[in-house]
C-alpha atoms as a PDB file:
ATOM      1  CA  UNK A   1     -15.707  -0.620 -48.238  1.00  0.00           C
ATOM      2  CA  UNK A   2     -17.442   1.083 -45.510  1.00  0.00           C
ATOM      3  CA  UNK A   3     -20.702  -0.736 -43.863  1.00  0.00           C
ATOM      4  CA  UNK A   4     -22.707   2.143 -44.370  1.00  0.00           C
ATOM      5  CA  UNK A   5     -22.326   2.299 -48.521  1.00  0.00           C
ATOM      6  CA  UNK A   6     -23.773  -1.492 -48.483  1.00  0.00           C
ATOM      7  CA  UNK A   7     -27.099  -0.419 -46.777  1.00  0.00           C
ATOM      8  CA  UNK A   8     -29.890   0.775 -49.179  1.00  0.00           C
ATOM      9  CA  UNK A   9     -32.309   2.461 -47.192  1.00  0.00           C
ATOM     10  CA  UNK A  10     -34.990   2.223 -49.444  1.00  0.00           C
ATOM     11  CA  UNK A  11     -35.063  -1.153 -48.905  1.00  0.00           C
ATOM     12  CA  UNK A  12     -35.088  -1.360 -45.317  1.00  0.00           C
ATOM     13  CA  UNK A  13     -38.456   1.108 -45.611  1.00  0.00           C
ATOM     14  CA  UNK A  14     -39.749  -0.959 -48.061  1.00  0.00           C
ATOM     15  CA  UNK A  15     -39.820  -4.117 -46.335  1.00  0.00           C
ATOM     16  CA  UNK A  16     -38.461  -5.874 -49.956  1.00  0.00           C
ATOM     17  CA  UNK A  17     -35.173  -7.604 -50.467  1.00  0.00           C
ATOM     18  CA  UNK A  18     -34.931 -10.545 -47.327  1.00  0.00           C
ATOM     19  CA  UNK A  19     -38.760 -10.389 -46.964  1.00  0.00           C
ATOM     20  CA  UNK A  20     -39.219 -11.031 -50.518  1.00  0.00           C
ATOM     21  CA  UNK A  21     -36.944 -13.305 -51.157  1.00  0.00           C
ATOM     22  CA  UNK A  22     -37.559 -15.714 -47.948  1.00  0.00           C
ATOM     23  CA  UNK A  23     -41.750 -15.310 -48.952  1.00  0.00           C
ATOM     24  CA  UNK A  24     -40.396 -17.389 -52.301  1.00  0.00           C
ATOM     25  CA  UNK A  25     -38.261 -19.307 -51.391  1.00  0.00           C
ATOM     26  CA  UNK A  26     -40.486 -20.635 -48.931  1.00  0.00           C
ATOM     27  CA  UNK A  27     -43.895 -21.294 -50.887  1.00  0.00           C
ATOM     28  CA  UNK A  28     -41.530 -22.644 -53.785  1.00  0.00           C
ATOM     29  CA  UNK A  29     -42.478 -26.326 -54.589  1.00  0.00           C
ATOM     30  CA  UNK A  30     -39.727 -28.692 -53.868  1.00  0.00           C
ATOM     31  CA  UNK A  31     -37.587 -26.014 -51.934  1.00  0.00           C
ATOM     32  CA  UNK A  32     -34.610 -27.235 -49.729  1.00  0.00           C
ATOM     33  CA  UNK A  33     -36.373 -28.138 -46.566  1.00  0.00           C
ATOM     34  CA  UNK A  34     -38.060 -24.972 -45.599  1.00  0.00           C
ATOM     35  CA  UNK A  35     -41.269 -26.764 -44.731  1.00  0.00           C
ATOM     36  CA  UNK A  36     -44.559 -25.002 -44.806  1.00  0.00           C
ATOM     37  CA  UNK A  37     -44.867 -21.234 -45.937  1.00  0.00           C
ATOM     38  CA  UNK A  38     -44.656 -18.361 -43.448  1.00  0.00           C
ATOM     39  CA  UNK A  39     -47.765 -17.435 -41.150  1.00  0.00           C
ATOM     40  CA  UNK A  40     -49.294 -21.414 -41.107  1.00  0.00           C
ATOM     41  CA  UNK A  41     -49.059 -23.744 -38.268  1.00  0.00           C
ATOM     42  CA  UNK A  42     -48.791 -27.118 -37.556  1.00  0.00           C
ATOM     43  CA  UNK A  43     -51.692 -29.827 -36.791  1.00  0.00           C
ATOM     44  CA  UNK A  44     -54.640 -28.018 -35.151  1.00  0.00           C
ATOM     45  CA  UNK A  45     -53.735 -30.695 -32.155  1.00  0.00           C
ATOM     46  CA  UNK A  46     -50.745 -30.145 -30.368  1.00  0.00           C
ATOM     47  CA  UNK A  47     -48.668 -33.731 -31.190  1.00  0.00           C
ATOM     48  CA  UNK A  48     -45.959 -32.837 -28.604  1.00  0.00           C
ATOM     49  CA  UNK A  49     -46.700 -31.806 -25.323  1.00  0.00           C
ATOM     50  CA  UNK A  50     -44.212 -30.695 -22.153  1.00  0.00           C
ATOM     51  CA  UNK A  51     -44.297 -34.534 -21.048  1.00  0.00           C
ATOM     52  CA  UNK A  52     -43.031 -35.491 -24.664  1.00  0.00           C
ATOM     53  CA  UNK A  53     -39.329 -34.419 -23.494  1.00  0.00           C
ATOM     54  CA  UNK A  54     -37.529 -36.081 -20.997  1.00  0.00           C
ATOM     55  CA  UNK A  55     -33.855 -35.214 -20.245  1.00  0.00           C
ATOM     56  CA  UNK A  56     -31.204 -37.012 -22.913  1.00  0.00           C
ATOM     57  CA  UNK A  57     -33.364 -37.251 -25.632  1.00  0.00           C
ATOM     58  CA  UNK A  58     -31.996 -36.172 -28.788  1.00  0.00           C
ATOM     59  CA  UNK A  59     -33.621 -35.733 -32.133  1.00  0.00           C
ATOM     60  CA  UNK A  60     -32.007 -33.883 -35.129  1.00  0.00           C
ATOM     61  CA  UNK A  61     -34.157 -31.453 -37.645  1.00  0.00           C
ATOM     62  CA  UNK A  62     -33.143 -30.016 -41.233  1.00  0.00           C
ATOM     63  CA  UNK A  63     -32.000 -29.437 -43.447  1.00  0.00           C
ATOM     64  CA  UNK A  64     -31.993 -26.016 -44.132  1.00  0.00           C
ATOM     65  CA  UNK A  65     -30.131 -24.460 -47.504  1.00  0.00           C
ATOM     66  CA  UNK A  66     -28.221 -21.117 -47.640  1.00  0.00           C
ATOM     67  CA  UNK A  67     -27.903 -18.824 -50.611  1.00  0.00           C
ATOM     68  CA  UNK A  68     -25.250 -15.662 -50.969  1.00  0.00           C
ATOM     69  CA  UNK A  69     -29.159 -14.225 -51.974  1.00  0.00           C
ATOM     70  CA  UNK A  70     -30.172 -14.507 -48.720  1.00  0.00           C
ATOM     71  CA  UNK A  71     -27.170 -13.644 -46.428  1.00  0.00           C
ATOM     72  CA  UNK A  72     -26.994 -10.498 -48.556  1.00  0.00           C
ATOM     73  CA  UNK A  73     -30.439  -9.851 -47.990  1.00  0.00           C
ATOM     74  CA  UNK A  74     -30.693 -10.364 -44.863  1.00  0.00           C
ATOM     75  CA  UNK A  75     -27.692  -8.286 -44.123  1.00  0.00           C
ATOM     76  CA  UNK A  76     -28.672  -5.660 -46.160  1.00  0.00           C
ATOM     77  CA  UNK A  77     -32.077  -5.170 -43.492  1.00  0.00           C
ATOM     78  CA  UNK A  78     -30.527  -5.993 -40.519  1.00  0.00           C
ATOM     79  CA  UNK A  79     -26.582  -6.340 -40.441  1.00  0.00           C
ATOM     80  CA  UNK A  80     -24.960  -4.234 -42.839  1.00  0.00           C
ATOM     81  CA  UNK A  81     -21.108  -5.451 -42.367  1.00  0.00           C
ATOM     82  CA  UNK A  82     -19.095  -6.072 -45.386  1.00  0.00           C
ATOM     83  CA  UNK A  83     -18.086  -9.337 -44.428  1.00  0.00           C
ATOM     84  CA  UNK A  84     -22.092 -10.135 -45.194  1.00  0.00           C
ATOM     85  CA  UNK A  85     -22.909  -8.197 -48.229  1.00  0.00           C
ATOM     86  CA  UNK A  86     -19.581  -7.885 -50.031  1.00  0.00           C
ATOM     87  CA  UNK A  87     -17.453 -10.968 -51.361  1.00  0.00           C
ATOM     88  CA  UNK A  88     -14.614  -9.234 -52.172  1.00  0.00           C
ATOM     89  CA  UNK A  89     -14.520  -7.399 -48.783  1.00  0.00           C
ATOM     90  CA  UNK A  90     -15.885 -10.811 -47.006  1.00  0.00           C
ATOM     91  CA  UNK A  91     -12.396 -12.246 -48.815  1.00  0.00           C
ATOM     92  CA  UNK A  92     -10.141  -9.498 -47.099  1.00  0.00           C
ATOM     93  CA  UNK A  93     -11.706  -9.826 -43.920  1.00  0.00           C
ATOM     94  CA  UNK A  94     -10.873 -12.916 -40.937  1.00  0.00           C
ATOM     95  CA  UNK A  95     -13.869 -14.711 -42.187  1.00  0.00           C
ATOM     96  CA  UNK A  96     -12.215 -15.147 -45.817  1.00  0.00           C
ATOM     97  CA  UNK A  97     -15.265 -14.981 -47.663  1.00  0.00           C
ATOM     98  CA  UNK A  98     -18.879 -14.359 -47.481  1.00  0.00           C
ATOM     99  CA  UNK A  99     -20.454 -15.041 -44.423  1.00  0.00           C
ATOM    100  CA  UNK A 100     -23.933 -14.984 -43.098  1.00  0.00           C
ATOM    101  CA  UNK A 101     -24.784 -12.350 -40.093  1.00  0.00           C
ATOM    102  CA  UNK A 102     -24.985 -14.556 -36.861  1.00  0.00           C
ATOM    103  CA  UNK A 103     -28.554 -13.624 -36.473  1.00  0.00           C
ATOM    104  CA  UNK A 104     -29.384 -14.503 -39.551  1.00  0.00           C
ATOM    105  CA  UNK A 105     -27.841 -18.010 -38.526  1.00  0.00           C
ATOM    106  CA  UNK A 106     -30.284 -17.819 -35.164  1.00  0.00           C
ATOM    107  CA  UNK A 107     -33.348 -16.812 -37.401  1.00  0.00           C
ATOM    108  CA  UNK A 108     -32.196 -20.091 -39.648  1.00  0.00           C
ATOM    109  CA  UNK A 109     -31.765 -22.015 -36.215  1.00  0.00           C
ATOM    110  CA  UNK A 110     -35.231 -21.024 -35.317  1.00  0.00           C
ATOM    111  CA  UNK A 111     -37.003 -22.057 -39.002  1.00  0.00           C
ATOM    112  CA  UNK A 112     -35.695 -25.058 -38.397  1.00  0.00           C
ATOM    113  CA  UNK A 113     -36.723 -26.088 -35.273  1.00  0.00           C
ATOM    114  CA  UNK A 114     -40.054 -24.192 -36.039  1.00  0.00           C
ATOM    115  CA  UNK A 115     -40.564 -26.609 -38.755  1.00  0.00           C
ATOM    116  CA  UNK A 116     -38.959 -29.629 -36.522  1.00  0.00           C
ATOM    117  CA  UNK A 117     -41.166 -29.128 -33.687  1.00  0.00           C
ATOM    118  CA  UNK A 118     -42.216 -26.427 -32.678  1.00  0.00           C
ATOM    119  CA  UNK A 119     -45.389 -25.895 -34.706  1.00  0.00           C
ATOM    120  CA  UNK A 120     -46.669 -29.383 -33.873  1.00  0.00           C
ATOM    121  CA  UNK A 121     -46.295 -28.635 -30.321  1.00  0.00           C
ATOM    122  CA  UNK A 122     -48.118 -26.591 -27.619  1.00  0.00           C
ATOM    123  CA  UNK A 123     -45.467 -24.593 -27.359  1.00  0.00           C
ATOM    124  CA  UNK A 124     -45.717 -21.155 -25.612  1.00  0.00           C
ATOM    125  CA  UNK A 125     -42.466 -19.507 -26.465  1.00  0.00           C
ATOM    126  CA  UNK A 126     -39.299 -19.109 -24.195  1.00  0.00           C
ATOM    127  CA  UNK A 127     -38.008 -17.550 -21.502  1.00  0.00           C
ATOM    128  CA  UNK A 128     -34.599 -16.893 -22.761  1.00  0.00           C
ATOM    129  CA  UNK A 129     -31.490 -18.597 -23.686  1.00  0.00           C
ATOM    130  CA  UNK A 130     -28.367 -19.248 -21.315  1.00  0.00           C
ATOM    131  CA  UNK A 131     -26.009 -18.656 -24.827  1.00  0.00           C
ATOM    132  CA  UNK A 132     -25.661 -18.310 -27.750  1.00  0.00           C
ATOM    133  CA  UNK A 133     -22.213 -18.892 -29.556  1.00  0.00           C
ATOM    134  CA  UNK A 134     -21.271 -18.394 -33.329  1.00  0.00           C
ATOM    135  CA  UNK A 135     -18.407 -20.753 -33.713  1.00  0.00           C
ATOM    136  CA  UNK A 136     -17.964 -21.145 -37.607  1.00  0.00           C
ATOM    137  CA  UNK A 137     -18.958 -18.969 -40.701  1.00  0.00           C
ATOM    138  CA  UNK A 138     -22.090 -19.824 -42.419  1.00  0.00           C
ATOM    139  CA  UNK A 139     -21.227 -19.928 -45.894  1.00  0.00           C
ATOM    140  CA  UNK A 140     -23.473 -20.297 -49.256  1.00  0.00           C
ATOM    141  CA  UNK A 141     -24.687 -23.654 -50.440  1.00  0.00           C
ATOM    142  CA  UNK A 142     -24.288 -24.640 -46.798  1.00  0.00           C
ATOM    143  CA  UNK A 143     -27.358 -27.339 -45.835  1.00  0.00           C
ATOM    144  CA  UNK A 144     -27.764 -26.589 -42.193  1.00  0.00           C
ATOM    145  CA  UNK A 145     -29.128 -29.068 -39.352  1.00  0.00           C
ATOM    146  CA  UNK A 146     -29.940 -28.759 -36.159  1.00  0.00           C
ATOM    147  CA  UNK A 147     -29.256 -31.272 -33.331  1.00  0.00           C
ATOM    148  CA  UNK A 148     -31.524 -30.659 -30.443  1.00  0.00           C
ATOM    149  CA  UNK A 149     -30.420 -32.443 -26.927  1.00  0.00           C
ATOM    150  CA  UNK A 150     -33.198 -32.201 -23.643  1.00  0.00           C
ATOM    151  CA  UNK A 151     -30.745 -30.993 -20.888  1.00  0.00           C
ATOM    152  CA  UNK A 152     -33.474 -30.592 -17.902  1.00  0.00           C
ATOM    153  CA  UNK A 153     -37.002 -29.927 -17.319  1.00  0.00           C
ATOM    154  CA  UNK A 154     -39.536 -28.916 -14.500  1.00  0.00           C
ATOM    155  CA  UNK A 155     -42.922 -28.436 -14.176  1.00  0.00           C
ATOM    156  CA  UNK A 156     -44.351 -25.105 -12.761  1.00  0.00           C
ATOM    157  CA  UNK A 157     -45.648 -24.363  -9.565  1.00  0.00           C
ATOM    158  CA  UNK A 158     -47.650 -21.520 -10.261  1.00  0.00           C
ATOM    159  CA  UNK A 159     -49.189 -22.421 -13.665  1.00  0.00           C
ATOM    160  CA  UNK A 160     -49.953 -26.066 -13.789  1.00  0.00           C
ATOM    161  CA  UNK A 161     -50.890 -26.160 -17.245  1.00  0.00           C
ATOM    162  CA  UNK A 162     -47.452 -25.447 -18.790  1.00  0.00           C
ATOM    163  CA  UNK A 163     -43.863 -26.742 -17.578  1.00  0.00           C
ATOM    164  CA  UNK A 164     -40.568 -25.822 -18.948  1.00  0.00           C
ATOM    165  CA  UNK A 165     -37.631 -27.556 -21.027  1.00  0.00           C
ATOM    166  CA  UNK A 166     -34.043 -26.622 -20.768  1.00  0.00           C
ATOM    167  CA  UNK A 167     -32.070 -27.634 -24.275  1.00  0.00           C
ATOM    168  CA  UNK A 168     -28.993 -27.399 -26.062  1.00  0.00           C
ATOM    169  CA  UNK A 169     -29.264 -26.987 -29.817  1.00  0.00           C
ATOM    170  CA  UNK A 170     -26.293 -27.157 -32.315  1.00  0.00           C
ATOM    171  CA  UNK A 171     -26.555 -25.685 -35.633  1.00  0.00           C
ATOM    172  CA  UNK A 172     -24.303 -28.121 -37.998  1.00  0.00           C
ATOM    173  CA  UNK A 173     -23.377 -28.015 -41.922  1.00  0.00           C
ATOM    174  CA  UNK A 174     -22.707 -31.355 -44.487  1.00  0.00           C
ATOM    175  CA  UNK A 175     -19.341 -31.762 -43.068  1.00  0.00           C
ATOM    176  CA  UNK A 176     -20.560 -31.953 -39.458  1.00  0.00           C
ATOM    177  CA  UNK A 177     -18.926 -28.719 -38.154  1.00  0.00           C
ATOM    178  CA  UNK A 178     -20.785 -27.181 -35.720  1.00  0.00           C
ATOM    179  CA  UNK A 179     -21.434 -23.531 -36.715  1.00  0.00           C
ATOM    180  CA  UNK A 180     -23.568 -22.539 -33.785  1.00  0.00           C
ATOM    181  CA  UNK A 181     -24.803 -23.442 -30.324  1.00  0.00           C
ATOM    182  CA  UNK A 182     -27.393 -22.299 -28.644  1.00  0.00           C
ATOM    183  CA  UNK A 183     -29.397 -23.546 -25.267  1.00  0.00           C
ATOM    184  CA  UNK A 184     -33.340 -22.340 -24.753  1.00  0.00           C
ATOM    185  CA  UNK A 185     -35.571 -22.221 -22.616  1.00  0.00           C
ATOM    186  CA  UNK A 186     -38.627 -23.532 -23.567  1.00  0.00           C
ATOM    187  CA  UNK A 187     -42.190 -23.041 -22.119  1.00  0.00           C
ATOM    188  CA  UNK A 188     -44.532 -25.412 -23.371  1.00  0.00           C
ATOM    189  CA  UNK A 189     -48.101 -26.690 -22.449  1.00  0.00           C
ATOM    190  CA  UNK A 190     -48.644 -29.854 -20.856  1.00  0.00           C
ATOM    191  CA  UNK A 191     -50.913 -32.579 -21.874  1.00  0.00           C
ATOM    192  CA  UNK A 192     -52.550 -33.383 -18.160  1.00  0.00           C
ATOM    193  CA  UNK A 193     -52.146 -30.330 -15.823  1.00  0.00           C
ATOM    194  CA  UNK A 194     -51.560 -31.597 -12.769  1.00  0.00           C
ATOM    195  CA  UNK A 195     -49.628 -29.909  -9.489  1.00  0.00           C
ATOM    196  CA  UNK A 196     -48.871 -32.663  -7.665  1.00  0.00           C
ATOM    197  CA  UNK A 197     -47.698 -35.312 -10.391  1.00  0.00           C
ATOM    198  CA  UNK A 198     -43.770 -35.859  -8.594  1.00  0.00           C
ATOM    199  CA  UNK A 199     -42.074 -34.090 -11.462  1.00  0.00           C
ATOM    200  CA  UNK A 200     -39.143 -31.370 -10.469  1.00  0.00           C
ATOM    201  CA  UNK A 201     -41.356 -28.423 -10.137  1.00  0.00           C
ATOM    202  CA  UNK A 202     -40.482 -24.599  -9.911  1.00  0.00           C
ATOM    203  CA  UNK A 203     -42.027 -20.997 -10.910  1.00  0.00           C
END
């Protein structure tokens, strides 16, 4: 089965299919752990500022659950392989059975710790990532976590108001295989600005 018969155009135009489904699965009372709907944040204060991290710390968000409805979906939009949209050409393939696209697994990654902590903290994006690795399928019914560990951090010398955190996150599933790694770089506000405060400072 070719990738190109699984893609339905008129979808992709539409905007339906993923879109749709994620929009209700989201707002859906009691859903598995997919917090608040898409387009709200968190408190209107910030509860986690840049000096909330400090290097070692570890804290662990989730879970997240994964339907063959969405990994379809999803691949259907945005990565039309067979392995993701086909179970019977996911079983004939190295993956052995339907699989979810490895950026759909970073846009879970990213729900997760959106829900975790990001949208409670004065967070102002990233500058990156140093890698990203896929290192087991994503399967339906899976209930995803992700384990977040501070690696580093420095403050900034140009823009006192904001520092930066260096992190490894690893995506796990219920039988505590890791699925996917991943380590940010995190730009986020700082409660006090201050430039000359002793902390490991840089651009």
């Amino acid at each position: 089965m070719s990738a190109s018969a699984n893609r339905d155009p008129s979808r992709i135009k539409s905007g339906t299919g993923f879109r749709r489904d994620m929009r209700c699965r989201l707002t859906r009372a009691g859903g598995a752990g997919y917090g608040r709907p898409w387009g709200t944040r968190g408190s209107a204060v910030p509860k986690l500022y840049w000096e909330d991290f400090a290097p070692g710390q570890a804290t662990e968000y989730g879970p997240y659950e994964v339907t063959a409805e969405e990994i379809k979906a999803f691949a259907a939009e945005f990565d039309p392989q067979p392995m993701h949209l086909d179970e019977e050409a996911a079983r004939a393939s190295m993956v052995g059975g339907l699989c979810a696209s490895g950026w759909h697994s970073c846009a879970i990654m990213m729900r997760i710790i959106a829900d975790g902590f990001v949208l409670d903290s004065a967070s102002m994006g990233a500058t990156g990532c140093g890698e990203v690795k896929w290192l087991a399928p994503v399967r339906p019914g899976d209930r995803l976590r992700v384990r977040m560990q501070v690696i580093d951090k420095r403050a900034s010398n140009s823009r006192p108001e904001m520092g930066f955190v260096n992190a490894r996150l690893d995506m796990l599933n219920a039988d505590d295989v890791r699925v996917m790694t991943l380590t940010p770089h995190f730009i986020l506000g700082r409660r006090s600005p201050s430039a000359g405060d002793g902390e490991k400072a840089g651009a």
